[in-house]
N, C-alpha and C. Protein backbone atom coordinates (compact mmCIF):
# COMPACT_ATOMS: atom_id res chain seq x y z
N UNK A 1 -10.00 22.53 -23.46
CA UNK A 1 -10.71 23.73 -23.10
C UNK A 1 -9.80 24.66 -22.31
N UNK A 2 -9.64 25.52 -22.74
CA UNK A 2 -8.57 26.83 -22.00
C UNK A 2 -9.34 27.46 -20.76
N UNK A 3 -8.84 27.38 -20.07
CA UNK A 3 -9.63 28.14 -18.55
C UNK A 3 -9.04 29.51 -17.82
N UNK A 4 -9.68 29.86 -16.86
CA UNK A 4 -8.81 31.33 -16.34
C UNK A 4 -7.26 30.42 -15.24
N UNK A 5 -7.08 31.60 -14.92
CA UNK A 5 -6.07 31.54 -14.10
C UNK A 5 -5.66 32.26 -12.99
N UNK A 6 -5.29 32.60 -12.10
CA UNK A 6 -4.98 33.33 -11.10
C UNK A 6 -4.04 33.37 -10.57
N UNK A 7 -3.50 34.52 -10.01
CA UNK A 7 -2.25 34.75 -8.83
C UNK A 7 -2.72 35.36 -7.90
N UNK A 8 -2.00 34.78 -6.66
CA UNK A 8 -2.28 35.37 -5.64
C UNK A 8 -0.85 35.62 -4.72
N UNK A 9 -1.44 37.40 -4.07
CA UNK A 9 0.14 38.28 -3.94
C UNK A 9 0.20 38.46 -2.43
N UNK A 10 1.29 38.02 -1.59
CA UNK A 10 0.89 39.51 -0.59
C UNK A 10 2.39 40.55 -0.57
N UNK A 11 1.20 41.75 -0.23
CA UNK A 11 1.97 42.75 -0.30
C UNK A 11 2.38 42.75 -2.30
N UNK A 12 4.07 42.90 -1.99
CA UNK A 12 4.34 42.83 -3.04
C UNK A 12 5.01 41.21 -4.14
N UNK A 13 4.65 40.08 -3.10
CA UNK A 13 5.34 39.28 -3.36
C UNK A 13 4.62 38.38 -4.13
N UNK A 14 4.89 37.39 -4.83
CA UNK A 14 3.98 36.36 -5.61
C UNK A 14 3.93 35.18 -4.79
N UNK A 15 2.98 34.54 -4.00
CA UNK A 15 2.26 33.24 -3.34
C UNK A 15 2.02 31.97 -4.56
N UNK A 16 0.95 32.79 -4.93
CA UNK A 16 0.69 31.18 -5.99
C UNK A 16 0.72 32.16 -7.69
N UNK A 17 1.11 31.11 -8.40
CA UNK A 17 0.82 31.67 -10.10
C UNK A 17 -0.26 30.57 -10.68
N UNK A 18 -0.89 31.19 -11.90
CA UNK A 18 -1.10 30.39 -12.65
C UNK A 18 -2.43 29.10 -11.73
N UNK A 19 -3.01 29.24 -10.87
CA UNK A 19 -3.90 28.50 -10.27
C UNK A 19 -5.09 28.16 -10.37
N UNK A 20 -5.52 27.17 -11.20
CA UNK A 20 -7.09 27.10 -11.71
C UNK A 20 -8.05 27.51 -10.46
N UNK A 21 -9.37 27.39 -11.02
CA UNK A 21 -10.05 28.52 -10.16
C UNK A 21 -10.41 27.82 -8.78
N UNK A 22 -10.76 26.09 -8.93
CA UNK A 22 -10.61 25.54 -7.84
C UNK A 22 -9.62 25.40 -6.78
N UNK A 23 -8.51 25.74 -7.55
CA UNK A 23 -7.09 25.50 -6.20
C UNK A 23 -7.17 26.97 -5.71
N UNK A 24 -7.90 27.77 -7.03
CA UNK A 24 -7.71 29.42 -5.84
C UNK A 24 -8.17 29.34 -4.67
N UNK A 25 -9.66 28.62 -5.14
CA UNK A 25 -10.30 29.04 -4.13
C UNK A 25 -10.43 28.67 -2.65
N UNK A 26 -9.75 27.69 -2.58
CA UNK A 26 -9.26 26.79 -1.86
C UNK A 26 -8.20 27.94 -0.74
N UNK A 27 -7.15 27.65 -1.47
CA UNK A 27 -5.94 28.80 -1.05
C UNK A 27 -6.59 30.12 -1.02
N UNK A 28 -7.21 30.64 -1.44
CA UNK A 28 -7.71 32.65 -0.90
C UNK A 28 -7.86 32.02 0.52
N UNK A 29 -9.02 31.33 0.48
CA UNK A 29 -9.70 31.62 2.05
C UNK A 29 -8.62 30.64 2.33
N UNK A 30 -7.87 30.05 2.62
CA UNK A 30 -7.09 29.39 3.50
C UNK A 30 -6.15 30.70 3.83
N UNK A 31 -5.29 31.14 3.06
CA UNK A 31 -4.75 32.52 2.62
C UNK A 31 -5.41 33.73 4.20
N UNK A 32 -6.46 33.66 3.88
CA UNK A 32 -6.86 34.84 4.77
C UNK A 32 -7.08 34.35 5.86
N UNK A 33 -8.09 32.91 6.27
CA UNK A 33 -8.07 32.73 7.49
C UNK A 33 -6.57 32.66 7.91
N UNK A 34 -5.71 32.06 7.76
CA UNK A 34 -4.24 32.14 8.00
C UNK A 34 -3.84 33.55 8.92
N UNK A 35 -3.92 34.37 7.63
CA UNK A 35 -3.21 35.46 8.34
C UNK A 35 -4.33 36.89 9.32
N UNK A 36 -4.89 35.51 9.64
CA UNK A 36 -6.15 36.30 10.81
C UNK A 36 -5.63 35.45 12.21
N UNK A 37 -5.59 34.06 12.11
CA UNK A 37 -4.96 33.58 13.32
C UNK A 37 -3.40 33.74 13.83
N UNK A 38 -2.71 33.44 12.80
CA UNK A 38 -1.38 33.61 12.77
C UNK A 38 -0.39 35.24 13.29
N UNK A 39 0.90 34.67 13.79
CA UNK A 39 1.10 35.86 14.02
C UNK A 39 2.01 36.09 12.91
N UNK A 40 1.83 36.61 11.86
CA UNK A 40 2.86 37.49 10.76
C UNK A 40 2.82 38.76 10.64
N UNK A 41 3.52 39.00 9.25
CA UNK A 41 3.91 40.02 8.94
C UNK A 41 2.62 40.52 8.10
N UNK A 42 1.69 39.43 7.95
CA UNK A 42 0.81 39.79 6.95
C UNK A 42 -0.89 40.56 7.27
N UNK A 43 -1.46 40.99 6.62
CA UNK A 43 -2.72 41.16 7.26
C UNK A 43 -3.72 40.99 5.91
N UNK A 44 -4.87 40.70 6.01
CA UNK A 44 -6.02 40.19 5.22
C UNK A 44 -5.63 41.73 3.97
N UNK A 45 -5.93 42.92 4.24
CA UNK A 45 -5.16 43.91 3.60
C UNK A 45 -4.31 43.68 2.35
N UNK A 46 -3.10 42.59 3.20
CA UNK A 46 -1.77 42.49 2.38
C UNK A 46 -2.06 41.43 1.32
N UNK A 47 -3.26 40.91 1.32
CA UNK A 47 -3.60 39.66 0.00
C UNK A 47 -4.49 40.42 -0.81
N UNK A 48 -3.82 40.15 -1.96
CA UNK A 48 -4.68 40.08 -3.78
C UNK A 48 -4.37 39.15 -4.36
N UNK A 49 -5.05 39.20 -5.12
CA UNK A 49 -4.86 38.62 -6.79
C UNK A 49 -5.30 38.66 -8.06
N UNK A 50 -4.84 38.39 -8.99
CA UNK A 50 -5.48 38.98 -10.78
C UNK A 50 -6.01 37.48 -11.20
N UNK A 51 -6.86 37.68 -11.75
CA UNK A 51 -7.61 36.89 -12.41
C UNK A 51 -6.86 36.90 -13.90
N UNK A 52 -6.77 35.76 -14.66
CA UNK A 52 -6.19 35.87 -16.06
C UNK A 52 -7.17 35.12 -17.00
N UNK A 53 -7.30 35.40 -18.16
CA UNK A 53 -8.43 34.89 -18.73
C UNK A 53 -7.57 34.08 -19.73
N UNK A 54 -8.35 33.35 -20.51
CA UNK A 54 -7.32 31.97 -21.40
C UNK A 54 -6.50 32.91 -22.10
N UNK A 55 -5.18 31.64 -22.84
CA UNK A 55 -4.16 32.37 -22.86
C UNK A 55 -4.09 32.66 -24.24
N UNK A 56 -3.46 33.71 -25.44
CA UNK A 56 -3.49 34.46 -26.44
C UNK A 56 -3.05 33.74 -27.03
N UNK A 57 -3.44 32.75 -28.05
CA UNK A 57 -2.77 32.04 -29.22
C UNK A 57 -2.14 30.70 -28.72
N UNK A 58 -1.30 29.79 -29.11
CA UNK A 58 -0.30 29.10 -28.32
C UNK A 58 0.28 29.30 -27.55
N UNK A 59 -0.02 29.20 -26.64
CA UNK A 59 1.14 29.10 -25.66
C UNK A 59 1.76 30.56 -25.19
N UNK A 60 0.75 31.36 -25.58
CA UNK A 60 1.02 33.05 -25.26
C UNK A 60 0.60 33.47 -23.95
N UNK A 61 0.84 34.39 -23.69
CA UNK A 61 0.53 34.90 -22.05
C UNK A 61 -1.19 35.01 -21.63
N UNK A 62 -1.42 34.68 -20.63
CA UNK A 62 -2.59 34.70 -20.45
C UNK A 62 -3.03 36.32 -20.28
N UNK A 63 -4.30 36.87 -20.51
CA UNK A 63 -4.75 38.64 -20.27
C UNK A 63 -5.48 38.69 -19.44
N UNK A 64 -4.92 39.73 -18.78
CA UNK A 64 -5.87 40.10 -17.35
C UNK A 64 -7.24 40.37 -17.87
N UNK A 65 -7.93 39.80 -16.79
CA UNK A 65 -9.37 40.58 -17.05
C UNK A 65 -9.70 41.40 -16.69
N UNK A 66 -10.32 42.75 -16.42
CA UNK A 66 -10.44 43.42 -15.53
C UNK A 66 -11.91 43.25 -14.57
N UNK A 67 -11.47 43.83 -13.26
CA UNK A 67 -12.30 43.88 -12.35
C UNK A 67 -13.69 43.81 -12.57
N UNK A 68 -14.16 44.71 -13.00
CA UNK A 68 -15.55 44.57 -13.74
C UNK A 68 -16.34 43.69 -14.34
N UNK A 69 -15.55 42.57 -15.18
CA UNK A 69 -16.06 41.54 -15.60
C UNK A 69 -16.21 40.26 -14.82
N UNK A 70 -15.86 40.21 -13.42
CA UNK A 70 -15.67 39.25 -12.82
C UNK A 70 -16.66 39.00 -11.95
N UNK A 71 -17.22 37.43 -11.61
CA UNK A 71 -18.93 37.31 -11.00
C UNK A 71 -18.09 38.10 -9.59
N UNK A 72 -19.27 38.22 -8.98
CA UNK A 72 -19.45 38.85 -7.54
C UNK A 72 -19.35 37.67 -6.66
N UNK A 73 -18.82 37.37 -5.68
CA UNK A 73 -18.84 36.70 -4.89
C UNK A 73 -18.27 37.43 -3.18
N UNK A 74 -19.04 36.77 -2.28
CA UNK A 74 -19.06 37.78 -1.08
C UNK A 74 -16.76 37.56 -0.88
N UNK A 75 -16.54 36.92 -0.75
CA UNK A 75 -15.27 36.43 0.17
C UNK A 75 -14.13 37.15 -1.02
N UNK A 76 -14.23 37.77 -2.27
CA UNK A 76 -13.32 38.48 -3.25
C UNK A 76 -13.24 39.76 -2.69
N UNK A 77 -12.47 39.95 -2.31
CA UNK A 77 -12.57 41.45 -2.15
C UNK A 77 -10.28 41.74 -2.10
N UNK A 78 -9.92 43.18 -2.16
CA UNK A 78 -8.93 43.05 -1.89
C UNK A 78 -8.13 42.98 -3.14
N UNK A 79 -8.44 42.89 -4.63
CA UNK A 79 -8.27 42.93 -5.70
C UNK A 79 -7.13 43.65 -6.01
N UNK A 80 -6.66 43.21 -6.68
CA UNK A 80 -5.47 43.82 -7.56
C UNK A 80 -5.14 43.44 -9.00
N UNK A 81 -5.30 44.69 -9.88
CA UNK A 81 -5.03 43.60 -11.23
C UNK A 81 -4.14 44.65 -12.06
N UNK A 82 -3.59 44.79 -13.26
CA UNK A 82 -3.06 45.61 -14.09
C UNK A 82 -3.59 45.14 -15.75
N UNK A 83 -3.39 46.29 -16.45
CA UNK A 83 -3.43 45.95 -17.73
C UNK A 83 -2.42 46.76 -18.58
């Protein structure tokens, strides 16, 4: 069964690739509480990530989904995606 996928960015940099939806979710909110206690460079602001939907044929790139299609959940916010 082919599933989504996710990255998660800060700023401009890549954190995690490719992360089923349980390890996202895991890592977002670890991700943000982090850079609420911590002292960095980062701020809740500086985190996104794209959602990717299964991947195109064999072994082809996975396609963004866009924003719109994605359930609502309170703790998503901060989005970033391209197509």
């Amino acid at each position: 069964m082919e599933t989504e996928s996710y990255h998660i960015y800060a700023k401009d940099r890549v954190l995690y690739c490719n992360l089923e939806k349980e390890d996202f979710e895991e890592k977002w909110q670890l991700l943000n509480v982090m850079v609420g206690l911590l002292s960095t460079e980062y701020t809740e602001e500086d985190l996104s990530y794209i959602k990717l939907g299964p991947k195109c044929g064999i072994g082809g790139p996975g396609r963004v989904i866009p924003q719109p299609m994605w359930e609502e959940d309170s703790y998503w916010h901060n989005t970033y995606y391209t197509l």
